[in-house]
Protein backbone atom coordinates (compact mmCIF):
# COMPACT_ATOMS: atom_id res chain seq x y z
CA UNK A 1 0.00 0.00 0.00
CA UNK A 2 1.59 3.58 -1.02
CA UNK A 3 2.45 5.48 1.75
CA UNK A 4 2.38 9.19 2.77
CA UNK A 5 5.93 10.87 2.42
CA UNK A 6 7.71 10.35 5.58
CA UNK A 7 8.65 13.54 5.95
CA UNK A 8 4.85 14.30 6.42
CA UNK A 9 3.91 11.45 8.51
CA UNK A 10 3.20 12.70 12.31
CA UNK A 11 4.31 10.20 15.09
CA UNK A 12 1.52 11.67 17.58
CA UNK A 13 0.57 7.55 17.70
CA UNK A 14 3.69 6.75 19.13
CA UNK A 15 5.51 8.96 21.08
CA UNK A 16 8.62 8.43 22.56
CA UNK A 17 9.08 4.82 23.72
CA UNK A 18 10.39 4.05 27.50
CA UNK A 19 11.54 1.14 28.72
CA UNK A 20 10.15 -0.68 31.70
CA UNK A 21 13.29 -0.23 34.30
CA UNK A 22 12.58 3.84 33.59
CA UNK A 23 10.17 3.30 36.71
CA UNK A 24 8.37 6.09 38.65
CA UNK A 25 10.45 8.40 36.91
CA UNK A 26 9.39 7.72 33.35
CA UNK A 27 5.88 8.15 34.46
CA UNK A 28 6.76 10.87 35.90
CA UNK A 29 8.04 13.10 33.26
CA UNK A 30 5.09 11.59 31.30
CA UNK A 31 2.75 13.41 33.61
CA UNK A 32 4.84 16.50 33.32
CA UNK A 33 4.65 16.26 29.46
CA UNK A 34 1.22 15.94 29.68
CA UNK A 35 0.66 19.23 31.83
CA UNK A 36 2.31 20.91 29.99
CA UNK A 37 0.25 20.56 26.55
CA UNK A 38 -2.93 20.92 28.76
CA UNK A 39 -1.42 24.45 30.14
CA UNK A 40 -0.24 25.31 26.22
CA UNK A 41 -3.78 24.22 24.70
CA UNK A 42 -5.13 26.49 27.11
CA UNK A 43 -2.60 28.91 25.74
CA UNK A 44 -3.79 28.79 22.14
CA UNK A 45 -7.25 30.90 23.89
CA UNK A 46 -5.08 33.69 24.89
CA UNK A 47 -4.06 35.70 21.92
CA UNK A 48 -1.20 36.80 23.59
CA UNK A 49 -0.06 33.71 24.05
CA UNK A 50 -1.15 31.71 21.23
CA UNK A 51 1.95 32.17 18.85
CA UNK A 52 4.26 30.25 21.70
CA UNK A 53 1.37 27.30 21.96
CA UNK A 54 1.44 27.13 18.39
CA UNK A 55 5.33 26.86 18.30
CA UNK A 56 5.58 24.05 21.04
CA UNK A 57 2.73 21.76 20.40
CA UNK A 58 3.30 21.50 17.05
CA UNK A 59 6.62 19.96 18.39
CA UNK A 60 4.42 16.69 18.00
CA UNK A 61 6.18 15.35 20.74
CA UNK A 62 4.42 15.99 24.03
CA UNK A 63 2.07 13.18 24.57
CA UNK A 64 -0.02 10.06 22.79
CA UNK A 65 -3.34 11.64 23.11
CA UNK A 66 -2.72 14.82 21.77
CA UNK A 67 -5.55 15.28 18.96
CA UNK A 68 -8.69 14.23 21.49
CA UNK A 69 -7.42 17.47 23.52
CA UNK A 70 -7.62 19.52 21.02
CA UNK A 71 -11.44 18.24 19.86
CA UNK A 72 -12.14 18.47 23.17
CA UNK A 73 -11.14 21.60 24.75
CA UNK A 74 -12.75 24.56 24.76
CA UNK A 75 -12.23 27.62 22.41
CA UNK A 76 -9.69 25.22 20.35
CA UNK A 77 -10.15 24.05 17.09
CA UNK A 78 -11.92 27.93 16.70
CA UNK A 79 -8.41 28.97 17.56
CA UNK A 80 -7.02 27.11 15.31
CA UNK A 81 -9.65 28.07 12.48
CA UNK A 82 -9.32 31.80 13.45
CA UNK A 83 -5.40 31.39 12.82
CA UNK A 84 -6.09 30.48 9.50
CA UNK A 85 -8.84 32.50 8.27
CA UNK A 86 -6.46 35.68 9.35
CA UNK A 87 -4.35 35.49 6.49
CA UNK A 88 -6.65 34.88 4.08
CA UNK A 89 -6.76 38.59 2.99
CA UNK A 90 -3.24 38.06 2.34
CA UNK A 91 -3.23 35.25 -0.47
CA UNK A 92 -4.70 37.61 -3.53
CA UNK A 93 -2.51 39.72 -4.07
CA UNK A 94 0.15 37.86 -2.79
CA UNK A 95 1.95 39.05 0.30
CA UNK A 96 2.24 36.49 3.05
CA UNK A 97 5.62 36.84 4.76
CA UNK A 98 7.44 34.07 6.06
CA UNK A 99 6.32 34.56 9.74
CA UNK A 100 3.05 34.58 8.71
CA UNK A 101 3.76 30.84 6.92
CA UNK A 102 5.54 29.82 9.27
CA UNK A 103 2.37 30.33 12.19
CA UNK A 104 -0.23 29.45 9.91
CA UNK A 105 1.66 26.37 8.90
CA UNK A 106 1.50 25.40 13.11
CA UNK A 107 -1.88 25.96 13.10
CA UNK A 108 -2.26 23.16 10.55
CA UNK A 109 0.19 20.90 11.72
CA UNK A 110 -2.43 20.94 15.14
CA UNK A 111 -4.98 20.14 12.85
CA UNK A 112 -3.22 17.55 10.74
CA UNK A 113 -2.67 15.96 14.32
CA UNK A 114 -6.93 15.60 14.94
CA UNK A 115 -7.53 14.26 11.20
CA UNK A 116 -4.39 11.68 11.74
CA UNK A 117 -6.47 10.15 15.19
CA UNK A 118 -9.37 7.95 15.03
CA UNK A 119 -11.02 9.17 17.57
CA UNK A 120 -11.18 12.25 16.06
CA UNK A 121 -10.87 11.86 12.30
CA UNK A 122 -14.47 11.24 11.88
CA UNK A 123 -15.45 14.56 13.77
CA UNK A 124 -13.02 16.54 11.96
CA UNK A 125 -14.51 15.35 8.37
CA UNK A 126 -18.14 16.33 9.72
CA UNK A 127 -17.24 19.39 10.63
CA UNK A 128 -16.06 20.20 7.20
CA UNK A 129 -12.70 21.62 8.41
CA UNK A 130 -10.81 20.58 5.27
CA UNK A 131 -12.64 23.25 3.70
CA UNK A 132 -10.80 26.03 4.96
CA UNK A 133 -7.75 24.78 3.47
CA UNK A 134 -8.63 24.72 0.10
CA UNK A 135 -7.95 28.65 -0.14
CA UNK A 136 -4.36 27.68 0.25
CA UNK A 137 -4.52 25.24 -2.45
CA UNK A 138 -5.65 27.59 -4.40
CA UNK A 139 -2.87 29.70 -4.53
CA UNK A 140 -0.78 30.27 -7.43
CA UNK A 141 2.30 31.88 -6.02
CA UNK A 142 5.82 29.43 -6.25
CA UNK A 143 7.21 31.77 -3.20
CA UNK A 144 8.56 29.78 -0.22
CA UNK A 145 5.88 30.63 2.64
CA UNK A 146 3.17 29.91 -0.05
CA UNK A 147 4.37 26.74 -0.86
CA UNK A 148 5.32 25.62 2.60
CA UNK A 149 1.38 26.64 3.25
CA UNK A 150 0.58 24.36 0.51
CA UNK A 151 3.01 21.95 1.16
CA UNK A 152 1.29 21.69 5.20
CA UNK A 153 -2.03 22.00 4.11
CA UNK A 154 -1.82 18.96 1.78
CA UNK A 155 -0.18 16.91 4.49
CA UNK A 156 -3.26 17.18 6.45
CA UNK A 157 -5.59 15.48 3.87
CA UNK A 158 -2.86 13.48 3.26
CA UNK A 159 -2.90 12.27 6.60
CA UNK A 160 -7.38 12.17 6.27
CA UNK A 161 -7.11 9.73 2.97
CA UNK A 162 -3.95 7.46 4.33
CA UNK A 163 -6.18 5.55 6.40
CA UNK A 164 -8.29 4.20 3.28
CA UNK A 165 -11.90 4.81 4.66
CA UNK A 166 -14.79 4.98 2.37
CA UNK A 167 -16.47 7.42 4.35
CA UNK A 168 -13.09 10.21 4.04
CA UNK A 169 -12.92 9.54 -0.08
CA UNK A 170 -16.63 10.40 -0.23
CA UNK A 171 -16.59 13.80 2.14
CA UNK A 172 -13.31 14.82 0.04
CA UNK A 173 -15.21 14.01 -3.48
CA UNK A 174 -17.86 16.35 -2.40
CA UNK A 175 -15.56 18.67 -2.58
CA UNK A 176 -13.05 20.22 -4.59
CA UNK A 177 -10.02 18.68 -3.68
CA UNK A 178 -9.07 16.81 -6.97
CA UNK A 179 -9.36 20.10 -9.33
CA UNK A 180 -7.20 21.53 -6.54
CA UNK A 181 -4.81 18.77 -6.37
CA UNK A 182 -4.33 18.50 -10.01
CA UNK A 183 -3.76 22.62 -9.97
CA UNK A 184 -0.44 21.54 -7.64
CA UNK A 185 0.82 18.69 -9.95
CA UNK A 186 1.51 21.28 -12.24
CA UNK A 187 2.83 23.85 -10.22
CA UNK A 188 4.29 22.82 -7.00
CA UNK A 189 7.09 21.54 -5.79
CA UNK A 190 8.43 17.89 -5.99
CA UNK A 191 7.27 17.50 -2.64
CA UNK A 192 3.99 19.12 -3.06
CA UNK A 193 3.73 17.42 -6.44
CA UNK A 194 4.67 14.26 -4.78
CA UNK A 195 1.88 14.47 -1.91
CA UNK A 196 -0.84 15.47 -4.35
CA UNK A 197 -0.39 12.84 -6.55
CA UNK A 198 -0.63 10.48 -3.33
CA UNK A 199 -4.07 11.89 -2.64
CA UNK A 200 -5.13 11.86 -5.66
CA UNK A 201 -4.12 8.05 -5.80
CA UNK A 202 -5.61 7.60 -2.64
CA UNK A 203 -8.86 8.20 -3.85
CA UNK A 204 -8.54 6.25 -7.09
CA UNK A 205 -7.66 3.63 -5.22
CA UNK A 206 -11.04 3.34 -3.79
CA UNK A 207 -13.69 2.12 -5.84
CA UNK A 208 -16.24 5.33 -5.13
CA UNK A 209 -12.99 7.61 -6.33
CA UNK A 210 -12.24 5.45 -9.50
CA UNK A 211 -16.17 5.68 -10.44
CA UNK A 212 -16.06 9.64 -9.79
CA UNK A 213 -13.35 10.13 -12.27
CA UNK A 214 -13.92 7.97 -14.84
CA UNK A 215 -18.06 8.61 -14.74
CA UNK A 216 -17.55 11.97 -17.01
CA UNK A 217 -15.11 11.97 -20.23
CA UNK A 218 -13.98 15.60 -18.97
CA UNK A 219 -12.97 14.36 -15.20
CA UNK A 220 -10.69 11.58 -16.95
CA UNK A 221 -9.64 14.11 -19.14
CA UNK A 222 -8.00 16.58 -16.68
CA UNK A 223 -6.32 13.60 -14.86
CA UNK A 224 -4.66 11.49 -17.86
CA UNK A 225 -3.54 15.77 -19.01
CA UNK A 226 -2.11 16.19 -15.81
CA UNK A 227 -0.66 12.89 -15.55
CA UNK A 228 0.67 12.93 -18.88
CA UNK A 229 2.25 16.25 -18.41
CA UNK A 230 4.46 15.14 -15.23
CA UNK A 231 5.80 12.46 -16.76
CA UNK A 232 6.70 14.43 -19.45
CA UNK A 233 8.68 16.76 -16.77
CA UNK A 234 10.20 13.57 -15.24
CA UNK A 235 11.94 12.74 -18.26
CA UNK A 236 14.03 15.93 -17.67
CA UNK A 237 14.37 16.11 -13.82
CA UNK A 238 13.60 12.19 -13.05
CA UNK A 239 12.40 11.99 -9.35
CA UNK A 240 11.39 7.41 -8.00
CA UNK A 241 8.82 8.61 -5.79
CA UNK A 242 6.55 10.97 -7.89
CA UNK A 243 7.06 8.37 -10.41
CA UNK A 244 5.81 5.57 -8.35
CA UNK A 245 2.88 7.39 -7.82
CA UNK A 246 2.15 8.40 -10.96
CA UNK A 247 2.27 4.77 -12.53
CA UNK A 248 0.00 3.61 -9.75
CA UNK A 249 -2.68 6.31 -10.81
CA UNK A 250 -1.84 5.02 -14.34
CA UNK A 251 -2.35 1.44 -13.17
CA UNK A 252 -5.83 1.97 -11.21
CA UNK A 253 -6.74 3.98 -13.81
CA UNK A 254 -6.62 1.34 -16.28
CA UNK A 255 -8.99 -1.12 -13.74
CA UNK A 256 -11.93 0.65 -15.49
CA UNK A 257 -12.38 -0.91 -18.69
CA UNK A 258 -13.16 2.48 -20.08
CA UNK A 259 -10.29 4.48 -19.21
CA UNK A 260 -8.23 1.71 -20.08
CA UNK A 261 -9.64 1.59 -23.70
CA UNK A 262 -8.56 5.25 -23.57
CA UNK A 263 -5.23 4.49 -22.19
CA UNK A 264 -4.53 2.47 -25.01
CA UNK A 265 -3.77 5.41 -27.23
CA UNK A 266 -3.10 8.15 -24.64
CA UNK A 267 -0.11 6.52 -22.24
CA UNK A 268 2.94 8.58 -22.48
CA UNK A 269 5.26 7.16 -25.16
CA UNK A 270 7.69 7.60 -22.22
CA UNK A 271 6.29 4.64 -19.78
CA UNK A 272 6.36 2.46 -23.02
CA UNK A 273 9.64 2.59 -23.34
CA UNK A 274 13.46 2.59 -21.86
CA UNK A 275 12.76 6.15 -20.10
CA UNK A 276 12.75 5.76 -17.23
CA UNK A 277 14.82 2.21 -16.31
CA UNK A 278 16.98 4.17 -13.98
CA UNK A 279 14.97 5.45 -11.79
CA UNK A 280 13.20 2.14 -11.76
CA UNK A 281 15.97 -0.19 -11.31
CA UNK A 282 15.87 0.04 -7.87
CA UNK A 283 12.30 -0.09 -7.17
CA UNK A 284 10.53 -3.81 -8.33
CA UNK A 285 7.32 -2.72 -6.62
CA UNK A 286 7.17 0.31 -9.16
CA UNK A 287 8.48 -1.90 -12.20
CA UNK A 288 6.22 -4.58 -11.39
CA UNK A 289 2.89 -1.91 -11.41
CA UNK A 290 4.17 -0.30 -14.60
CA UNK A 291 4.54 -3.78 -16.01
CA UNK A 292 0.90 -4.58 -15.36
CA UNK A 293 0.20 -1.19 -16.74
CA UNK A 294 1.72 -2.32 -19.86
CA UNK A 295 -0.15 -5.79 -20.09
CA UNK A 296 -3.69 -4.35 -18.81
CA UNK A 297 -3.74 -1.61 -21.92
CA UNK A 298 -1.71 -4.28 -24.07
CA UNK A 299 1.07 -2.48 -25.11
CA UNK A 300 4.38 -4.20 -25.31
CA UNK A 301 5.93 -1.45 -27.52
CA UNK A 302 5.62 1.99 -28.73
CA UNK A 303 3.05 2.44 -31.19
CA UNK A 304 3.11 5.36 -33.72
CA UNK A 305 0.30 7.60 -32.50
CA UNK A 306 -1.67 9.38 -35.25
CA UNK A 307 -2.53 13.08 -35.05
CA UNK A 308 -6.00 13.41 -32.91
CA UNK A 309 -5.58 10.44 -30.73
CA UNK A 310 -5.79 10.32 -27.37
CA UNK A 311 -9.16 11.32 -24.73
CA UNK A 312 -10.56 13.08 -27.67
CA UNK A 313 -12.62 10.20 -28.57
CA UNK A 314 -13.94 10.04 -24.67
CA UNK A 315 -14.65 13.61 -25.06
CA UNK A 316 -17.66 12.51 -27.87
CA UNK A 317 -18.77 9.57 -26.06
């Protein structure tokens, strides 16, 4: 199963780990850790005192049960909300500074922390919070505190579709979040390029996703473009992981007999062929999806495409 990037994944579920002869004192300084993200959750109510919460919980170190106090306390997840909506008048025109980034960005670390935990995962989709993120997708601006905003703000529906729940795909397909993800295929950064793609294969991956986008010739279209176009970019600046991704999309794409009629004469020339062996000869997982790629659209070979092939026969039907 593909994986979030791990510099992305949270280890709230873990913490640190203590051995058993740590006695009375390891449960000690757990109950210290513990009062102190109760006394800096409290913090984040205090406006004057908010910016310093923000800094040290989103440490992501303090305790196990992190994300329930956060649901659960008081004043909270508004502070957290408020936090972000505050720099929205900043995004058009562009003029976010780096401190401003760099807080919001805490904010949503918090918040990736509540849709990582299953206790709270489910509240956190109900409540529709996702939503307020999508502003920051929506930016077009390749400046560093925009794209570290993206960059966060993807991790935490990164974090919401990792878990592979049915209930998740459909909230986020009610949404706009593959338009938006496709927008930062083409214009992020590899990393931000890297954890789109993951979502968006995240939700192919599930049968409700792979119906959405290959119901409408037009929804398949934008994908296979987008698709199409990055591996077109990895030719020049080859990157294993965004690849990997990519050919899975590719590969669960071609599961519906539809799309993989389509597929037939719209695969990039460039998976057909010796391309990319490189950056695949270390990865057999990734050679052995591309593989069945190959054998599901049955293509062996590169075949001389004629002018006007490709989705536009999907776009008639």
């Amino acid at each position: 199963m593909a994986s979030l990037p791990q510099s992305l994944t949270l280890p709230f579920g873990g913490g640190t780990s203590v051995s058993a002869a740590g006695g009375g004192g390891a449960e000690l300084s757990r109950e210290r850790k513990m009062a102190s993200a109760e006394q800096l959750v409290l913090d984040l109510s205090n406006p004057d005192l908010r910016e310093n919460a923000l800094l040290e919980l989103s440490k992501r170190e303090l305790f196990q049960d992190l994300a329930p106090l956060l649901w659960n306390s008081f004043g909270t997840i508004a502070a957290l909300l408020q936090e972000i909506v505050s720099i929205y008048p900043v995004l058009s025109p562009p003029n976010l500074t780096p401190a401003q980034s760099n807080r919001v960005c805490n904010a949503l670390a918090l918040l990736q922390c509540v849709a990582s935990h299953p206790d709270t995962r489910k509240l956190f989709i109900n409540a529709h919070i996702p939503l307020y993120l999508y502003p920051f997708l929506n930016t077009a601006s390749k400046s560093r505190p925009f794209e570290y905003l993206r960059l966060t703000s993807l991790g935490v529906i990164g974090a919401l579709v990792k878990v592979d729940e049915t209930e998740v795909i459909s909230f986020l397909l009610s949404t706009e979040i593959i338009p938006l993800c496709l927008r930062t295929m083409e214009m992020g950064s590899e990393l931000s390029k890297t954890v789109a793609t993951f979502i968006v294969q995240k939700i192919l991956l599930d049968d409700m996703g792979l119906d959405y986008i290959c119901t409408t010739a037009e929804r398949f279209f934008a994908v296979g473009r987008v698709l199409g176009s990055m591996v077109a970019s990895l030719a020049e600046q080859p990157s294993s992981r965004l690849l990997k991704h990519i050919i899975r999309c590719y590969l669960r794409l071609s599961d519906n007999p539809k799309a993989c009629d389509a597929l037939r004469s719209c695969l990039p020339d460039m998976l057909r062929d010796a391309t990319f062996s490189g950056c695949l000869r270390e990865d057999p997982t990734t050679r052995r999806w591309l593989q069945q790629l190959l054998h599901n659209v049955g293509v062996s070979r590169v075949p001389t495409l004629q002018a006007g092939t490709g989705f536009e026969h999907m776009m008639v039907n």
